[in-house]
N, C-alpha and C. Protein backbone atom coordinates (compact mmCIF):
# COMPACT_ATOMS: atom_id res chain seq x y z
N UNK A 1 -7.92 -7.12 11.80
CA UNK A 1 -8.87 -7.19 10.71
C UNK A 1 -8.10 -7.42 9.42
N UNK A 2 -8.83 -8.54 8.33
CA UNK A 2 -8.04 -8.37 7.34
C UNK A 2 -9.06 -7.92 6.34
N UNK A 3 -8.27 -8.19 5.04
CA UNK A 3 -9.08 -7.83 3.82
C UNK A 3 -10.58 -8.02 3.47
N UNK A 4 -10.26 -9.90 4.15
CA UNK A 4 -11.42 -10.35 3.96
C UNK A 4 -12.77 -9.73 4.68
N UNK A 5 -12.38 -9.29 6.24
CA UNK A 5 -13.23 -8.95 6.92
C UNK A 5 -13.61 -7.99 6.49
N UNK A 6 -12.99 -6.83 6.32
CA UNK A 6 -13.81 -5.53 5.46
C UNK A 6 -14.31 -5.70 4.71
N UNK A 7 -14.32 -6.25 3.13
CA UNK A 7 -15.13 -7.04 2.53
C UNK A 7 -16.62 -7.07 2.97
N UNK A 8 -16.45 -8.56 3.96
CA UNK A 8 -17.85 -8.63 4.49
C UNK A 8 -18.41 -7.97 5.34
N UNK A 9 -18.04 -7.22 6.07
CA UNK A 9 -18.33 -5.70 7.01
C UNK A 9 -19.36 -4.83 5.75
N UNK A 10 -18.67 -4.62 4.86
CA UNK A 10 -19.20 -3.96 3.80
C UNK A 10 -20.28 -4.28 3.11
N UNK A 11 -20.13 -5.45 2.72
CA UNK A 11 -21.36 -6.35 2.25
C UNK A 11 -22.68 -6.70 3.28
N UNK A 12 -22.05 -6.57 4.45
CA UNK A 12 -23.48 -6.87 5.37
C UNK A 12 -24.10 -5.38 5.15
N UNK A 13 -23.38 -4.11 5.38
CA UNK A 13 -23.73 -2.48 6.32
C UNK A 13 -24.53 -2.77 4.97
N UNK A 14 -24.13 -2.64 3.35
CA UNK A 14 -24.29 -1.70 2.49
C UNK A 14 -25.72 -2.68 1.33
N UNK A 15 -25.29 -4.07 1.63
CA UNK A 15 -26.31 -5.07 1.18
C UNK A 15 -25.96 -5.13 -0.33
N UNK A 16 -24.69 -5.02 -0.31
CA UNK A 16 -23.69 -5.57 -1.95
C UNK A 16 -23.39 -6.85 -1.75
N UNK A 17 -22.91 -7.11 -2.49
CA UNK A 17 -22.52 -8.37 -2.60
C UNK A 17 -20.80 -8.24 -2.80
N UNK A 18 -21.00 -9.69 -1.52
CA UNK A 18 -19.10 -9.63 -1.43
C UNK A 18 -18.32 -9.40 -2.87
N UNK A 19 -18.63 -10.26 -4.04
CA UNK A 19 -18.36 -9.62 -4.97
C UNK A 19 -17.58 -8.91 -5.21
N UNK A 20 -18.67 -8.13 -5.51
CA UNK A 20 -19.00 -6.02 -5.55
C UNK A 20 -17.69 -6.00 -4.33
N UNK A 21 -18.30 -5.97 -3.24
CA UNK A 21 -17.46 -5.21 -2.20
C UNK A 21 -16.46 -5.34 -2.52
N UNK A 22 -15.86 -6.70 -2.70
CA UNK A 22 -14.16 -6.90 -3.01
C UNK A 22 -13.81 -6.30 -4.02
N UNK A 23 -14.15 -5.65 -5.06
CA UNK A 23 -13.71 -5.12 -6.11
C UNK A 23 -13.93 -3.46 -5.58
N UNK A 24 -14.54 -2.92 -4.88
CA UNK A 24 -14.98 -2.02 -4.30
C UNK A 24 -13.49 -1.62 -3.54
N UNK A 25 -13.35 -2.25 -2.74
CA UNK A 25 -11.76 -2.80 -1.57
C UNK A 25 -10.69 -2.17 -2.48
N UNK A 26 -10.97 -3.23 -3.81
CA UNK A 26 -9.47 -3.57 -4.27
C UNK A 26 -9.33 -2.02 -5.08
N UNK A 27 -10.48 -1.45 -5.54
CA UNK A 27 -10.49 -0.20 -6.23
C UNK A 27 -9.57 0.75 -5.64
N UNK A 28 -10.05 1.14 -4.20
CA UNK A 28 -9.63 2.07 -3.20
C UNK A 28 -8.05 1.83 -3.09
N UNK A 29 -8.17 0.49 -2.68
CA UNK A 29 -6.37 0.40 -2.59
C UNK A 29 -5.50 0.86 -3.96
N UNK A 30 -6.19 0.21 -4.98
CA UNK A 30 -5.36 0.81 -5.90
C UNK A 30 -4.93 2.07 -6.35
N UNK A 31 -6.28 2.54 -5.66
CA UNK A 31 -6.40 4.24 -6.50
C UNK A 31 -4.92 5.28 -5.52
N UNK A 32 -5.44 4.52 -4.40
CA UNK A 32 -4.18 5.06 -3.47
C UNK A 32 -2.65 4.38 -3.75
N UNK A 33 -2.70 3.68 -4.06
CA UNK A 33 -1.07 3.23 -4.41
C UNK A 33 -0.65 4.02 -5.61
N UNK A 34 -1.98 3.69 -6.69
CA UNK A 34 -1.58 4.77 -7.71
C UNK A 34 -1.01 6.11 -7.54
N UNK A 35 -1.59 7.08 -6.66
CA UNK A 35 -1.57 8.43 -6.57
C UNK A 35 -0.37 8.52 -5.56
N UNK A 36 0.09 7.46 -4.61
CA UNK A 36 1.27 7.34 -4.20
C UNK A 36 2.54 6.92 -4.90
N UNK A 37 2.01 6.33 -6.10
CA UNK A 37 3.04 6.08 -7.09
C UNK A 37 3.71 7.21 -7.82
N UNK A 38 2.84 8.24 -8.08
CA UNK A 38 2.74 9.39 -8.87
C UNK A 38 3.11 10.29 -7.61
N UNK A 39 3.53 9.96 -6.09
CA UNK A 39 4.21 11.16 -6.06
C UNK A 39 3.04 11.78 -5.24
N UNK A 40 2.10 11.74 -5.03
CA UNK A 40 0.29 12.28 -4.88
C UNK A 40 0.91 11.86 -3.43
N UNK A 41 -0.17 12.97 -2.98
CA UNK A 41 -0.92 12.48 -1.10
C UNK A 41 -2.12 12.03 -1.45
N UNK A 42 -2.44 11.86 -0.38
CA UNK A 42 -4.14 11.17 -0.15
C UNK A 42 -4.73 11.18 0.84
N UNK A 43 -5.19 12.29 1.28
CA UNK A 43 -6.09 12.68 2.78
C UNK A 43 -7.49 12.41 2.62
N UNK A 44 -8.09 11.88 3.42
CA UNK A 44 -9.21 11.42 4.10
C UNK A 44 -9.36 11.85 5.34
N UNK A 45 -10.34 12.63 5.14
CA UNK A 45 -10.17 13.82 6.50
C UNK A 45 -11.17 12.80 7.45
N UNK A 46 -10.71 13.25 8.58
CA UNK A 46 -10.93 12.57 9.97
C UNK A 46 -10.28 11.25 9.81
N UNK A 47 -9.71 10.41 8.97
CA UNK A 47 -8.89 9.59 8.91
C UNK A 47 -7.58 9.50 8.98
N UNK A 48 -6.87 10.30 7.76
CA UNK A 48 -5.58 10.42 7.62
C UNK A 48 -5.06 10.75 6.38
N UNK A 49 -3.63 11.09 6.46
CA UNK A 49 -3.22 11.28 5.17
C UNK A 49 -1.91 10.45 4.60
N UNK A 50 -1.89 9.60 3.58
CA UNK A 50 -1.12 9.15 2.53
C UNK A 50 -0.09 9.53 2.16
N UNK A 51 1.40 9.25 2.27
CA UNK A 51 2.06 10.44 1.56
C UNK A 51 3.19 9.30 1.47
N UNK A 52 4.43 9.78 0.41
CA UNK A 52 5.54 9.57 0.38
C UNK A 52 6.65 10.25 0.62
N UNK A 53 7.34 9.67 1.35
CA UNK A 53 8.52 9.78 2.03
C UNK A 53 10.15 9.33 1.69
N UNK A 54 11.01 10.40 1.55
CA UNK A 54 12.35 9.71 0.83
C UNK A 54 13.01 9.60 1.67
N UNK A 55 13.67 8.32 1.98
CA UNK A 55 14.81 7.71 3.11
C UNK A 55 15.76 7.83 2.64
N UNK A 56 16.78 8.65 3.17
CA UNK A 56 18.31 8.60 2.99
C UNK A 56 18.65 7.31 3.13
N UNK A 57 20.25 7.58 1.86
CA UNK A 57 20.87 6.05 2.06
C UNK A 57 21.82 6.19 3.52
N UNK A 58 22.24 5.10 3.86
CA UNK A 58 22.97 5.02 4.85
C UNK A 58 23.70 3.82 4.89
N UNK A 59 25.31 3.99 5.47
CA UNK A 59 26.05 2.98 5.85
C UNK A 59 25.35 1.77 7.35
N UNK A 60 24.67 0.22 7.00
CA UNK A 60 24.11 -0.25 8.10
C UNK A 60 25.43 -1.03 8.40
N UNK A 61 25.29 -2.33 9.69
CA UNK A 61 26.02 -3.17 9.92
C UNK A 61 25.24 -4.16 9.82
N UNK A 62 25.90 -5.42 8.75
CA UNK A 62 25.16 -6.75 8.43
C UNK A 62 25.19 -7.70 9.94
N UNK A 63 24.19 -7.90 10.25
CA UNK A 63 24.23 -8.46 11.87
C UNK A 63 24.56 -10.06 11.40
N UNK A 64 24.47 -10.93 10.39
CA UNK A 64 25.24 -11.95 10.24
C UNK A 64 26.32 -12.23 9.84
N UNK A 65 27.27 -10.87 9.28
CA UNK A 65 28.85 -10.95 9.41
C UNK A 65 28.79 -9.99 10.66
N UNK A 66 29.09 -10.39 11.35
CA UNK A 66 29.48 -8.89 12.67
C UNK A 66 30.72 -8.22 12.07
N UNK A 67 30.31 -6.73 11.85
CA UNK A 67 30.94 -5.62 11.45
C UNK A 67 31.17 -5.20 10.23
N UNK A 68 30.38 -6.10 9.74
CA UNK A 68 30.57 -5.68 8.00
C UNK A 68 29.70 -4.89 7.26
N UNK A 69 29.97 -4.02 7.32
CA UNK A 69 29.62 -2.44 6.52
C UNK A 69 28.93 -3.04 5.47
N UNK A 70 27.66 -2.39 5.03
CA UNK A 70 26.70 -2.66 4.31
C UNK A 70 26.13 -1.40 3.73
N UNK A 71 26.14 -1.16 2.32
CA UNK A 71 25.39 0.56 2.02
C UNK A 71 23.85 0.23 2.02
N UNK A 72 22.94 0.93 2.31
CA UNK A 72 22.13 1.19 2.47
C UNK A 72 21.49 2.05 1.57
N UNK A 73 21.05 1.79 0.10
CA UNK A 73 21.04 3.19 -0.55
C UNK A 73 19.57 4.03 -0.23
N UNK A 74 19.34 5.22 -0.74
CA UNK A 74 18.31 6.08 -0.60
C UNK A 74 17.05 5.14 -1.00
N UNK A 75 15.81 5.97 -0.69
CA UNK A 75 14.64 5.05 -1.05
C UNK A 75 13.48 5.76 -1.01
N UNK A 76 12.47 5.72 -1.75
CA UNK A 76 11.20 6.28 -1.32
C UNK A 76 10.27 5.15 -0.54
N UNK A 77 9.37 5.94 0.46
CA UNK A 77 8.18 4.70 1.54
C UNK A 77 7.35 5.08 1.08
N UNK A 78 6.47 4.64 1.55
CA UNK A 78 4.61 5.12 2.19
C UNK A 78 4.92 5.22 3.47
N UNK A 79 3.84 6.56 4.10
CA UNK A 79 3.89 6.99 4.98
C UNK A 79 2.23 7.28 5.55
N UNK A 80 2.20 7.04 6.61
CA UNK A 80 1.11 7.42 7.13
C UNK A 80 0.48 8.24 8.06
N UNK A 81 -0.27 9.39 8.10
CA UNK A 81 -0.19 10.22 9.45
C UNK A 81 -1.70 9.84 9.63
N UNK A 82 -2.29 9.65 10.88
CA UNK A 82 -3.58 9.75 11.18
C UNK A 82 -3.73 10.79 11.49
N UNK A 83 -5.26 11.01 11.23
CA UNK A 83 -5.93 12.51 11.62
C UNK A 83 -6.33 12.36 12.94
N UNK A 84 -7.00 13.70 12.96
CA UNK A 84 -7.26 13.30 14.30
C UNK A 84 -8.66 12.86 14.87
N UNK A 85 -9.66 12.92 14.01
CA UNK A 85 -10.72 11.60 14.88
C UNK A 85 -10.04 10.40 15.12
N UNK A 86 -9.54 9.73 13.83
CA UNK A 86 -8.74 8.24 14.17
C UNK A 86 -7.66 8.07 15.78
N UNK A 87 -6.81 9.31 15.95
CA UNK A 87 -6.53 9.70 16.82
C UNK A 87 -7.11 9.34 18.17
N UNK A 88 -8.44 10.11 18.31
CA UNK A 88 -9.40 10.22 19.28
C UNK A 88 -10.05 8.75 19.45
N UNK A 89 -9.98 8.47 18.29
CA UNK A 89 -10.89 6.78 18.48
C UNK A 89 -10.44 5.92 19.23
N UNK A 90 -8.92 6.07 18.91
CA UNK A 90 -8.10 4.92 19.38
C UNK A 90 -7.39 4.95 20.67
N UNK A 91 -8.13 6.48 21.27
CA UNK A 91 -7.55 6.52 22.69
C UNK A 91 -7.99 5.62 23.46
């Protein structure tokens, strides 16, 4: 499924207009990147929860020089845990 399809998923269930919906979409995503920007979780119960995650740096090996040591520095992700209806759904 992509963007687009939720969108119109939305626009058929709710009888908005794609529009609307897409700005609707784009709201949600943002609000969550935001609050992941800031460090924030973001649970949606029976869905999941949002969070950030800090990756140690680490020494890799560059696989197009063979053997050449490469640093790897530290990093923050996005992370995702599903809950557990999503869980159950997808059994």
């Amino acid at each position: 499924m992509k963007k687009a399809d939720l969108v119109t998923i939305i626009s058929d269930k709710t009888g908005v207009t794609k529009k609307d919906s897409a700005v609707m979409v784009d709201l949600v995503f943002s609000e969550i990147t935001k609050a992941l920007a800031e460090g924030d979780k973001v649970s949606l119960v029976g869905f999941g929860t949002f969070s950030v995650k800090d990756r140690a740096g680490r020494v890799g090996i560059n696989p197009a020089k063979k053997g050449e040591k490469v640093v790897i520095p530290a990093t923050r992700v996005p992370s995702f845990k599903a809950g557990k209806a999503l869980k159950e759904a997808v059994k």
